[in-house]
Every structure is written in C-alpha cells, then in structure tokens.
C-alpha atoms as a PDB file:
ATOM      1  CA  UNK A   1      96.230 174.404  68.426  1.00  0.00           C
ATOM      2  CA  UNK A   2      98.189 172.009  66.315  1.00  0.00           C
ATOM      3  CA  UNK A   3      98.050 168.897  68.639  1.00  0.00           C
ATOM      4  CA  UNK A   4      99.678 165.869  67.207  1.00  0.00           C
ATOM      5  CA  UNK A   5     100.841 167.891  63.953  1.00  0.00           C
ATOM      6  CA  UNK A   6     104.254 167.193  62.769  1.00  0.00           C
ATOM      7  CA  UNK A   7     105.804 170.901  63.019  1.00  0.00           C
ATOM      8  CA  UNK A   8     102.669 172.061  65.010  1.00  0.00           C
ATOM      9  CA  UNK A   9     104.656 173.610  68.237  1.00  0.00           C
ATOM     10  CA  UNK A  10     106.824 175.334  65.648  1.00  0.00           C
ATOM     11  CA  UNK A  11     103.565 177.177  63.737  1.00  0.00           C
ATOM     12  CA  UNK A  12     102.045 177.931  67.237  1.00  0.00           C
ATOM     13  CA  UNK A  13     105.144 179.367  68.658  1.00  0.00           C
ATOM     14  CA  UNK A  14     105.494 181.701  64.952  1.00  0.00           C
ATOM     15  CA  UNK A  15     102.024 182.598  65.089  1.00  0.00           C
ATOM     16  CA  UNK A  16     102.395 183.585  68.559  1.00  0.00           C
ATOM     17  CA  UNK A  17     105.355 185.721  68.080  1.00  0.00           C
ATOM     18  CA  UNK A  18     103.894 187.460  65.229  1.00  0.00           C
ATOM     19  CA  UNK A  19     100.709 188.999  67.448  1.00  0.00           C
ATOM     20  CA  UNK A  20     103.015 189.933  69.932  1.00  0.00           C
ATOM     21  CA  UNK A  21     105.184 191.770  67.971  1.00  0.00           C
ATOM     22  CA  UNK A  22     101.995 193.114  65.848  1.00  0.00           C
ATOM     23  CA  UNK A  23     100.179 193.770  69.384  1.00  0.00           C
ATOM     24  CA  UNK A  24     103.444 195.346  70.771  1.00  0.00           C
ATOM     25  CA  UNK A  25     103.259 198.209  68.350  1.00  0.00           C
ATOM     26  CA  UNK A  26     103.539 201.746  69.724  1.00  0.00           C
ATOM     27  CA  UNK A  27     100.137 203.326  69.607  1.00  0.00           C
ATOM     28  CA  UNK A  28      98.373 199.872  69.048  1.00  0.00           C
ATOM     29  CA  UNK A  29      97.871 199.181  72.752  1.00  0.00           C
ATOM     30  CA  UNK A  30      97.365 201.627  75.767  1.00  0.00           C
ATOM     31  CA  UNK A  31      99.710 199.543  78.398  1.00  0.00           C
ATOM     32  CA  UNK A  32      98.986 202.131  81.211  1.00  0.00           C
ATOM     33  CA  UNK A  33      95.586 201.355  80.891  1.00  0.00           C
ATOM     34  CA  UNK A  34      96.325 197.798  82.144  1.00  0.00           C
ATOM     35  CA  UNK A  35      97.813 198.741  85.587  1.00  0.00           C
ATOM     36  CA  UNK A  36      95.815 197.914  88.517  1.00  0.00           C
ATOM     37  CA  UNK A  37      98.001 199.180  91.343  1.00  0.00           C
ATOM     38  CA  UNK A  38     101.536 201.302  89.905  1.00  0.00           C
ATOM     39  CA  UNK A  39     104.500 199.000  89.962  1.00  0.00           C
ATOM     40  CA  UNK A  40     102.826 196.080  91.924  1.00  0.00           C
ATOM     41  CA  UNK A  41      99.466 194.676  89.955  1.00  0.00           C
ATOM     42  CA  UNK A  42      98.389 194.741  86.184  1.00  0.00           C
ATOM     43  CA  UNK A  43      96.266 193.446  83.637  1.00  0.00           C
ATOM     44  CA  UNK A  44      97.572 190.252  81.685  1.00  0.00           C
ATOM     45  CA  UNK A  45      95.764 189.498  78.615  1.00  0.00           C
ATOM     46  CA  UNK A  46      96.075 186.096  77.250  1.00  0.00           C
ATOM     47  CA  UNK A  47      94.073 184.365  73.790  1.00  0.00           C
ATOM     48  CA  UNK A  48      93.802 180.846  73.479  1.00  0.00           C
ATOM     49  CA  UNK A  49      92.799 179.426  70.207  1.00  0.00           C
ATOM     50  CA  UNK A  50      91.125 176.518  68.954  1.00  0.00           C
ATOM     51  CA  UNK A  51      91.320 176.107  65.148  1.00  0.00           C
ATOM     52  CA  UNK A  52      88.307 173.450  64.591  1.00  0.00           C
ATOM     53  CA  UNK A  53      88.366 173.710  60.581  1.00  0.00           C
ATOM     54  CA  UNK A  54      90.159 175.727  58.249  1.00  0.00           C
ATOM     55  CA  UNK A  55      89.714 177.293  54.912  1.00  0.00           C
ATOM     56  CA  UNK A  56      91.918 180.309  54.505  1.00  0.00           C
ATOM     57  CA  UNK A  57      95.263 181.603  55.237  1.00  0.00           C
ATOM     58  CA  UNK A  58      95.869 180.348  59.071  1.00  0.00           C
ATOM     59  CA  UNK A  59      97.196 183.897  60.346  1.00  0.00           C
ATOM     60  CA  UNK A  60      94.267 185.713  59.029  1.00  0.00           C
ATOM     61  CA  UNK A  61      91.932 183.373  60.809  1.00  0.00           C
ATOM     62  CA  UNK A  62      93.760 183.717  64.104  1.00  0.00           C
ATOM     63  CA  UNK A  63      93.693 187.663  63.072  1.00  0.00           C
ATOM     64  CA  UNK A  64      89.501 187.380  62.767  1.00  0.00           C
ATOM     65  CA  UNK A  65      89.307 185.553  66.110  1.00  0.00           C
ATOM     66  CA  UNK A  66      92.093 187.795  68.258  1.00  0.00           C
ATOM     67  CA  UNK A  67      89.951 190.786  66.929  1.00  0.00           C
ATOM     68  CA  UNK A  68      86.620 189.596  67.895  1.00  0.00           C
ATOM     69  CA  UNK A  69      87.840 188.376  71.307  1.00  0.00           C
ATOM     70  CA  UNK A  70      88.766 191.884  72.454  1.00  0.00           C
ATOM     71  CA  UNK A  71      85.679 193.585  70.642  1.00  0.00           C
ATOM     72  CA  UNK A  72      83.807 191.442  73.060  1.00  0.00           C
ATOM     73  CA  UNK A  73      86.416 191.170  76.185  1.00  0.00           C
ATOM     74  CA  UNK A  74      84.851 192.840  79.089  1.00  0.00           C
ATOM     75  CA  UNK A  75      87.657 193.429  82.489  1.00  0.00           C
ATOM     76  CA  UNK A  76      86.268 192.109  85.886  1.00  0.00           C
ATOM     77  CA  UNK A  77      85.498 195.763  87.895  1.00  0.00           C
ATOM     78  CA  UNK A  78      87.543 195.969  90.909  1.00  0.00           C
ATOM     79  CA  UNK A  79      87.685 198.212  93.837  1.00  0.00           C
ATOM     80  CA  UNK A  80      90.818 199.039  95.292  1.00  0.00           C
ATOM     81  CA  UNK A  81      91.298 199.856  99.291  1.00  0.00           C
ATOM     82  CA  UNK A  82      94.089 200.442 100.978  1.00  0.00           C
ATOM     83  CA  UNK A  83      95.358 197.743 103.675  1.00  0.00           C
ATOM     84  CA  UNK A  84      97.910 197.379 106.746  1.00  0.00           C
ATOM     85  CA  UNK A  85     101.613 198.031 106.136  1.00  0.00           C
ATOM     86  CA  UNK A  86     100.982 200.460 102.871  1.00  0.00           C
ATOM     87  CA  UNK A  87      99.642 197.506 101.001  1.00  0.00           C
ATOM     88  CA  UNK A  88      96.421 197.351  98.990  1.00  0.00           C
ATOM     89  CA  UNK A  89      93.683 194.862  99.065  1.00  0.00           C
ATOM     90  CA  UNK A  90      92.464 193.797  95.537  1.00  0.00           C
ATOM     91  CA  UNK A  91      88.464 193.485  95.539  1.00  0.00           C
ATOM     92  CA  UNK A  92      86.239 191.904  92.331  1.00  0.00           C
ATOM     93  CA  UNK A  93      82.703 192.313  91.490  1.00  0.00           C
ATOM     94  CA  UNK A  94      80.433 189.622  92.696  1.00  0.00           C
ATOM     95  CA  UNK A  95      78.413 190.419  89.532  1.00  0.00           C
ATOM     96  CA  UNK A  96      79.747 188.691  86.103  1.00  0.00           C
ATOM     97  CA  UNK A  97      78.123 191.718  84.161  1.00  0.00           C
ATOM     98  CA  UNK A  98      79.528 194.555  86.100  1.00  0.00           C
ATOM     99  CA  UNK A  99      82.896 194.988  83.761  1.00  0.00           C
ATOM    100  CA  UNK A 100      84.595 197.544  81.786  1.00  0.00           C
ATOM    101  CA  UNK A 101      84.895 196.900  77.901  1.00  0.00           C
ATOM    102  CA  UNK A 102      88.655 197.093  76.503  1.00  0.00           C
ATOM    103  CA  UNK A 103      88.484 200.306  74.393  1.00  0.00           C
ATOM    104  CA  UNK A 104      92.225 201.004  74.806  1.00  0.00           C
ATOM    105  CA  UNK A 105      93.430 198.223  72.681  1.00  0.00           C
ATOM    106  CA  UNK A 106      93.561 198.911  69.009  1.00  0.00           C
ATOM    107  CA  UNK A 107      92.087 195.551  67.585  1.00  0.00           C
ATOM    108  CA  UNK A 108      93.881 194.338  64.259  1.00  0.00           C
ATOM    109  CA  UNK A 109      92.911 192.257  61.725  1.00  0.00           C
ATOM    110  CA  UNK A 110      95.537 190.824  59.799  1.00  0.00           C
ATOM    111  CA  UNK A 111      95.779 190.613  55.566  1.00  0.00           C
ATOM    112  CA  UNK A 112      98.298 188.098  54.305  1.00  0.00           C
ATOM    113  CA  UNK A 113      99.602 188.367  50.717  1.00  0.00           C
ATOM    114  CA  UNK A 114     102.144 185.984  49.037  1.00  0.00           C
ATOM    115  CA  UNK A 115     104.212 186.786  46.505  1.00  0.00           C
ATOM    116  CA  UNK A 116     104.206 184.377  43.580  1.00  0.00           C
ATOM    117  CA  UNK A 117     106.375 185.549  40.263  1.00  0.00           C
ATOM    118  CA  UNK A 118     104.767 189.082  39.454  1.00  0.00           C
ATOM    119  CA  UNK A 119     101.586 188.151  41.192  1.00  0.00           C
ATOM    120  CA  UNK A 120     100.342 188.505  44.555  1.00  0.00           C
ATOM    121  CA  UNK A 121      97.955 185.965  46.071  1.00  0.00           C
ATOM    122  CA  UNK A 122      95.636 187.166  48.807  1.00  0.00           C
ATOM    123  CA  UNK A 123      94.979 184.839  51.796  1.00  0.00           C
ATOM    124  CA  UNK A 124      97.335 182.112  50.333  1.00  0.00           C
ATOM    125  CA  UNK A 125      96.002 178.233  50.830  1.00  0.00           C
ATOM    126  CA  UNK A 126      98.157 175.431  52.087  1.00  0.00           C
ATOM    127  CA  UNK A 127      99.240 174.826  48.327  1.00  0.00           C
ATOM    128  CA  UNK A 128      99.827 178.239  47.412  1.00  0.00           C
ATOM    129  CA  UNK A 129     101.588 178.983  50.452  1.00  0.00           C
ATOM    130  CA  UNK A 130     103.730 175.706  49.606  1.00  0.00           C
ATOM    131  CA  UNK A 131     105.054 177.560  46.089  1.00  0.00           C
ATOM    132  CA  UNK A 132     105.500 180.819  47.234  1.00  0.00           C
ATOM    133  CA  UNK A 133     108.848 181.513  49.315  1.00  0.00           C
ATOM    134  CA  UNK A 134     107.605 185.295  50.772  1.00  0.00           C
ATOM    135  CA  UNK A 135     104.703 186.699  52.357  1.00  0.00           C
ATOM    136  CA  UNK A 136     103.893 190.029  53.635  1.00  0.00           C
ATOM    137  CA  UNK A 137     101.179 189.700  56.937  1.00  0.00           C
ATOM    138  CA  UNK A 138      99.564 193.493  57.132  1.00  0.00           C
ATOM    139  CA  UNK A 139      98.030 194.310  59.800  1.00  0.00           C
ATOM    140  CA  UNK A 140      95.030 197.030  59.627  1.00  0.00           C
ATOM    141  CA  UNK A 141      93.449 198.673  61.863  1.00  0.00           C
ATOM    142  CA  UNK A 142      89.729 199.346  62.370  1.00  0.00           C
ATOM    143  CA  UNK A 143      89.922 202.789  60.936  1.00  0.00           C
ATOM    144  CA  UNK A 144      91.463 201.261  57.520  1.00  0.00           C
ATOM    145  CA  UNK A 145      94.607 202.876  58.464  1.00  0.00           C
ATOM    146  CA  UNK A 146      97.987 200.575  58.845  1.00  0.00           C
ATOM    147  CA  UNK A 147      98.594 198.885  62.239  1.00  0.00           C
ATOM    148  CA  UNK A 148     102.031 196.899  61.541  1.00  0.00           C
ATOM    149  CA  UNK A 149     103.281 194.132  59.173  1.00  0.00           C
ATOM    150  CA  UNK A 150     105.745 191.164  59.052  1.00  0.00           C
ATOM    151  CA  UNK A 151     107.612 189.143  56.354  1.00  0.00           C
ATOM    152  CA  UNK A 152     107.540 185.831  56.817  1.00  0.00           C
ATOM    153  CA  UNK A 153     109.384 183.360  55.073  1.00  0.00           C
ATOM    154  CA  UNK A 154     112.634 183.062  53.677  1.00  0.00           C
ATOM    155  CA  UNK A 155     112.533 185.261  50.331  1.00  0.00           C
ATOM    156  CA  UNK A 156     113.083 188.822  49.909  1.00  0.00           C
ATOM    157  CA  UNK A 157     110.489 191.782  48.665  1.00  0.00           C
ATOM    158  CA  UNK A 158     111.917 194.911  46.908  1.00  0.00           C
ATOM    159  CA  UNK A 159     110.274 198.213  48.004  1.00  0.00           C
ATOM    160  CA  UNK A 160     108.167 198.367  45.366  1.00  0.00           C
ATOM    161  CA  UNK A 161     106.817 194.785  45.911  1.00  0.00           C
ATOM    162  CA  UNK A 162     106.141 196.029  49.515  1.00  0.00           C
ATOM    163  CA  UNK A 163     104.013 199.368  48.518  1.00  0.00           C
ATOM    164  CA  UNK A 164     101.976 197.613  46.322  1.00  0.00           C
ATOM    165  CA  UNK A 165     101.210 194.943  48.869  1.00  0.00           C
ATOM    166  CA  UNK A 166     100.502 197.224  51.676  1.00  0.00           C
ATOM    167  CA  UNK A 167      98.108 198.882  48.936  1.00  0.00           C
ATOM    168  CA  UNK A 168      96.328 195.863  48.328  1.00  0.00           C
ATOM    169  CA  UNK A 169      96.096 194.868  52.192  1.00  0.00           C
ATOM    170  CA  UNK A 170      94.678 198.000  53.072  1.00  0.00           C
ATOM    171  CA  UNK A 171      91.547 197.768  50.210  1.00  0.00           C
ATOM    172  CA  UNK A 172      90.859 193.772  51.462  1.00  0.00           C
ATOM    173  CA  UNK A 173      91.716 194.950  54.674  1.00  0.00           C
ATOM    174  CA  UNK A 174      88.557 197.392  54.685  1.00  0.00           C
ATOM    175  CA  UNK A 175      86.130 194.512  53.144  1.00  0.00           C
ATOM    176  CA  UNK A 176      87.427 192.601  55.653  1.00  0.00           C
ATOM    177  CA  UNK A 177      87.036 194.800  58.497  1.00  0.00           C
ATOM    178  CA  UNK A 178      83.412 195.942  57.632  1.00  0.00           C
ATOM    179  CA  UNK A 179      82.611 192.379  57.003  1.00  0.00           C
ATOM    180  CA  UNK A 180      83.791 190.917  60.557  1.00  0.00           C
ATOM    181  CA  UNK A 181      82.008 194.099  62.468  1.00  0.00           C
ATOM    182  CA  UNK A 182      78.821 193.345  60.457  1.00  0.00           C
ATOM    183  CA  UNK A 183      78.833 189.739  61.698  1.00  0.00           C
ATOM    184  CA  UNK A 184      79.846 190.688  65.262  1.00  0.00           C
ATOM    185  CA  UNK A 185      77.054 193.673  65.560  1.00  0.00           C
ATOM    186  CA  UNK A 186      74.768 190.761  63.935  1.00  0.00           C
ATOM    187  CA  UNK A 187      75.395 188.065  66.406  1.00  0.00           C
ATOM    188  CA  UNK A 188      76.279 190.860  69.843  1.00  0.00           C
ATOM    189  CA  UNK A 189      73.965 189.314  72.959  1.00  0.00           C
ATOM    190  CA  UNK A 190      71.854 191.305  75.220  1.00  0.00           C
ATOM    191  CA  UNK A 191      73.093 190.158  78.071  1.00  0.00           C
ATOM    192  CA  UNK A 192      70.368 192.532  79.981  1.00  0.00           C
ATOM    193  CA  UNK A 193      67.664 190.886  78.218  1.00  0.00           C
ATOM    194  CA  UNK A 194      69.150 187.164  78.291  1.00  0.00           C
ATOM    195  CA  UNK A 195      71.439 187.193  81.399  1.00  0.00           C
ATOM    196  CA  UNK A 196      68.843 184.516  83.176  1.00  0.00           C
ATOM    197  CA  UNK A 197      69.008 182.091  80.144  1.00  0.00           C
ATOM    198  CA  UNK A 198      72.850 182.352  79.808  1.00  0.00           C
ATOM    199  CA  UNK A 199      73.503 181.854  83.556  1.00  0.00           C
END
C-alpha cells in the first residue's frame, strides 16, 4: 500500500491491526459460517488494498473499500464427499457464477474524528491529523447502530469527549452508509445479462 514511503510498513501494519480487531468483534462476524469441514478446513478471508489517490482520512477510505469488497464477495460453491480413510474430498464449482454471497459478515464502515482543543474534526486530513494528538475511529454498522471503535494516537479522551464523538460518528456514519450503498446499488453488474462480455 505504502511502497517506498518512509514509515509506510508501520501505517500498513496499524491499519491492519485496527480491522482485525474491529472485524474480530463479537457479533460482527459469524466465524462458524466459515467452516468448510469441522476442525480440518475453513474459510480465510483476506483484503488487499491499493490506495491509488487520496483525499480523506486514510482509515475511512480503507473502511469504504473493506465494506464494498464483502457487499460484493461471492464464496466459490463446493461440494463435499466423503473419501478413503474417514477423509473428505474438497470439490469447487466449474462455474465462476455459481457462489454464495457473504451475508454473515457484518460489513463496517469506519468514521474517524480527531480531537482538536474543544473541537472535533471529522475525517481529519494529513495536516489536521498532524496537530491533533487523539482520534477516535467508530465503526458503524449498516443498520446505523455501533459496530466497535479504537483510539489511536497518543492523547487521552475523557468520557464525555468519547459520547459526544460516538454521537457524531453515528449521524456521519448514516450519510455515509446510505451514500456508499447508493453508489454500490448504482454501479452492481448483471452478471446474468453481461457474463459473456466480462468473461
């Protein structure tokens, strides 16, 4: 992500942590729903991401694309057999369309707020981020309700700081969320319609 960047493996490795943890959540993800075969064979579920230009706070844009990769994520369909010597034999659809859509991951979209003096900055630039010493990442869900959140950096936030921040992350966060499902039901493909052209 941050090739050649002084301090890049550093960001990627924070940002990284931070979905996991967010991700890791209870009630956020369904793991069960990711076992193939109990105790042997599961689902892994890894995002790669290429940041080609950036405006905005850099979590919330890795927020907007982790969402939108699992509203569109669609899991091979396999059959499952049983082999010689109690083991199981593994089998994957020839056809690329034949999936099953991830519905038991809650997708989050993340709201970052900075803290600067009495004021609170919403999806903080480079320059803002450079003057403020907290910020509170929310996470939201896509029913508006609260999914998670994360201080980063090395300040401190009273309790009242925090409840007015999660306040204000939950009002973007619903602009936000409507927003990002308005472009995604915009741009969604028919792949019945369009499979030939794509392939």
């Amino acid at each position: 992500m941050f090739e050649g960047r002084r301090g890049g493996e550093d960001i990627e490795a924070e940002i990284s942590s931070l979905f996991q943890r967010l991700y890791g959540t209870d009630g956020i993800c369904d793991l069960e729903k990711l076992c193939v075969v109990k105790n042997s064979w599961c689902w892994a579920i890894y995002i790669d991401i290429m940041i080609l230009e950036l405006g905005g706070n850099l979590i919330d844009v890795c927020g907007i694309g982790i969402y939108s990769a699992l509203q569109n994520t669609v899991l091979p369909k396999l059959e499952i057999e049983s082999g010689d010597n109690n083991e199981v034999e593994i089998m994957l659809s020839d056809d690329p369309l034949d999936g099953v859509e991830i519905d038991f991951i809650s997708p989050l979209l993340t709201v970052t707020i900075a803290k600067l003096g009495n004021r609170y900055i919403i999806d903080p630039s480079d320059e803002e981020e450079a003057v403020s010493n907290v910020k509170l990442c929310v996470a939201i869900k896509n029913d508006g309700s609260i999914g998670g959140f994360s201080k980063i950096g090395i300040g401190s936030l009273d309790p009242e700081s925090i409840t007015e921040i999660v306040l204000i992350a939950k009002k973007a966060g619903k602009v936000l969320t409507r927003s990002v499902n308005r472009f995604l039901n915009e741009n969604d493909i028919d792949y019945d319609e369009s499979s030939s052209r794509l392939l």
